[in-house]
Each structure stands twice: as structure tokens, then as C-alpha cells.
Protein backbone atom coordinates (compact mmCIF):
# COMPACT_ATOMS: atom_id res chain seq x y z
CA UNK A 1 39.30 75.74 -154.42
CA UNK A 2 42.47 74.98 -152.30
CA UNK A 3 41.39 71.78 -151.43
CA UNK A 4 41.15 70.59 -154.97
CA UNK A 5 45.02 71.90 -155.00
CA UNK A 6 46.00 69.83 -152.25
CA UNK A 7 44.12 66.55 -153.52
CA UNK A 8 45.65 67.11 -157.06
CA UNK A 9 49.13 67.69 -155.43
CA UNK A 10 49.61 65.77 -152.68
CA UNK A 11 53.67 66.98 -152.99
CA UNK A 12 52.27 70.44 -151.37
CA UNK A 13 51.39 68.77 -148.40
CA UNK A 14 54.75 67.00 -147.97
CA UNK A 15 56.67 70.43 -148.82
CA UNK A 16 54.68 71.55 -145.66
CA UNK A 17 54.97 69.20 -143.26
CA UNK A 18 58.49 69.10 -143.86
CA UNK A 19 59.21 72.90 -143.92
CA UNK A 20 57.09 72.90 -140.59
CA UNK A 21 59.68 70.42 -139.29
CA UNK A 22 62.40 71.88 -139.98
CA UNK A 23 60.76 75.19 -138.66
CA UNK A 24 60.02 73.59 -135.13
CA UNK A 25 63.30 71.54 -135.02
CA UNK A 26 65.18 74.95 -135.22
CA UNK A 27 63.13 76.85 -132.83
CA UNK A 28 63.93 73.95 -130.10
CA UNK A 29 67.30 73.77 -130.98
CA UNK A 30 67.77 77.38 -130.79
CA UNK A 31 65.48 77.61 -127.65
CA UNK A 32 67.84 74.57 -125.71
CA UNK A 33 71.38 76.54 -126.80
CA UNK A 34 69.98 79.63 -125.29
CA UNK A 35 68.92 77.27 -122.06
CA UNK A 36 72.02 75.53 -121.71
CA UNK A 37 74.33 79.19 -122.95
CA UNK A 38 72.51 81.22 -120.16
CA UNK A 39 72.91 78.23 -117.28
CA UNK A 40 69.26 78.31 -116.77
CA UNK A 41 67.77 75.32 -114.39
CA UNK A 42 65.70 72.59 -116.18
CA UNK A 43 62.22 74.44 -115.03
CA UNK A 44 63.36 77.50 -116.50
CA UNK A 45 64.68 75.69 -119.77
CA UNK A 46 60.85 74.20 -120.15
CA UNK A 47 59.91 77.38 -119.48
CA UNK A 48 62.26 78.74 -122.29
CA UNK A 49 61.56 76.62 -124.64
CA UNK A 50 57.63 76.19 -124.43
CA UNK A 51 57.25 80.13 -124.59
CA UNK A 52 59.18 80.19 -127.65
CA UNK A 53 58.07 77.50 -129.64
CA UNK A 54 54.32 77.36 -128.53
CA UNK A 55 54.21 81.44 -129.56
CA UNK A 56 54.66 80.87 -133.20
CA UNK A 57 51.15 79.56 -133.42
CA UNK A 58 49.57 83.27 -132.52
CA UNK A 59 52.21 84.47 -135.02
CA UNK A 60 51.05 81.90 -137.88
CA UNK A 61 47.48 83.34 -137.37
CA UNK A 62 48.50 86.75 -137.80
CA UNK A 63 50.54 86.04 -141.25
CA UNK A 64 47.31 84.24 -142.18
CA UNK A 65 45.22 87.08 -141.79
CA UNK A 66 48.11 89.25 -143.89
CA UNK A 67 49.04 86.85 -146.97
CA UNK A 68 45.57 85.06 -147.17
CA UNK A 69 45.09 81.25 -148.22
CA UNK A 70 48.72 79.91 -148.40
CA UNK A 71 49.51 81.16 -144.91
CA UNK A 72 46.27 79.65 -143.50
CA UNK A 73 47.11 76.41 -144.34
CA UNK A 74 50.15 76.10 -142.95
CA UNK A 75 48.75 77.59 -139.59
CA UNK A 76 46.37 74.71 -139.99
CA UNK A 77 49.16 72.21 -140.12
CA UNK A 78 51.28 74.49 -137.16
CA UNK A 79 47.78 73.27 -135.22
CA UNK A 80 48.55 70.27 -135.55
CA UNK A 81 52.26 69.81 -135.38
CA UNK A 82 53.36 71.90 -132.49
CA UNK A 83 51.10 69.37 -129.79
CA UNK A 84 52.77 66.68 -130.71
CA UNK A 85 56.42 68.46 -131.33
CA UNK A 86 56.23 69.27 -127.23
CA UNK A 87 54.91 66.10 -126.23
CA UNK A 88 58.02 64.75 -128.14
CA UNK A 89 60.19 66.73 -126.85
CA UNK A 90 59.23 66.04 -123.31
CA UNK A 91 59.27 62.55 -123.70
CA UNK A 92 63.02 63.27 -125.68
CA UNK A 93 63.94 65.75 -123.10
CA UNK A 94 63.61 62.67 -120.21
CA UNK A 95 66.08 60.21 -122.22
CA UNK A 96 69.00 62.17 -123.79
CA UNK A 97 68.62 65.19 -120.86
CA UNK A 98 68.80 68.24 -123.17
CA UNK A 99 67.85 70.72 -120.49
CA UNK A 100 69.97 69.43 -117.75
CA UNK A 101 69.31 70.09 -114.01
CA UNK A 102 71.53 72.03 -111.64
């Protein structure tokens, strides 16, 4: 039933993907500000910012279980956004330096 929603309106899948974005680029920016705000040292940043970003998947799941269909498949996209958002970073985090060592 969903699916046929999705296929019919391919615009729904856009909306997500970019609300997810938007959703992840604010947790990391949030996560490095609170890094670089507390002085941590580049381990503890990753640390930091890998705990809080990679713990909104177990948080997805439980709003999936509470609002139903809508919910699930954006935890279905979070799947498969978040891998790739910390490989990104990582690979973003060795050129500009956003977690800086002491």
C-alpha cells in the first residue's frame, strides 16, 4: 500500500532524503561545536560525535513502533543514510580538520 505511494510520488522520497539531511547535518554540526566548546581531544570528538549521531537510529525504531508506517520509512532511509554520513564525515573530518588535535 505504501509502496504504491512512493512509486506514484516520487516527491515523498525527495522530501525525505532531504529532511534526513538536514537532520544528520545538524546533529554533526551540533555534535563538533560541543567538541570544539568543551576542548575535547580529536579521539574524544569521534567519540562525541559517533555516539550522538549513530544513536538516532535506535531512536527512529522506537518512533516507528509509536506512529506506525510514516515513521518506518524514514527509519528505513536513516539505515541507509547514517553509514555513509560517518564515512563522509571521516573522510571530511581528515581535509578541513573539524575536530582538531591537541
Amino acid at each position: 500500500m505504501n509502496s504504491k505511494l512512493i512509486f506514484n510520488s516520487p516527491s515523498i522520497l525527495a522530501i525525505s532524503i532531504f529532511v534526513l539531511a538536514v537532520f544528520y547535518l545538524i546533529n554533526f554540526v551540533f555534535a563538533i561545536t560541543g567538541s570544539k566548546l568543551s576542548r575535547l581531544s580529536r579521539e574524544d570528538g569521534y567519540a562525541l560525535t559517533y555516539s550522538t549521531v549513530m544513536r538516532n537510529l535506535t531512536i527512529s525504531i522506537g518512533l516507528a513502533t509509536t506512529f506506525g508506517s510514516q515513521a518506518v520509512f524514514i527509519s528505513s532511509l536513516a539505515f541507509l543514510f547514517q553509514p555513509q554520513s560517518v564515512v563522509w564525515f571521516t573522510r571530511l573530518n581528515e581535509e578541513y580538520h573539524f575536530l582538531t588535535a591537541k
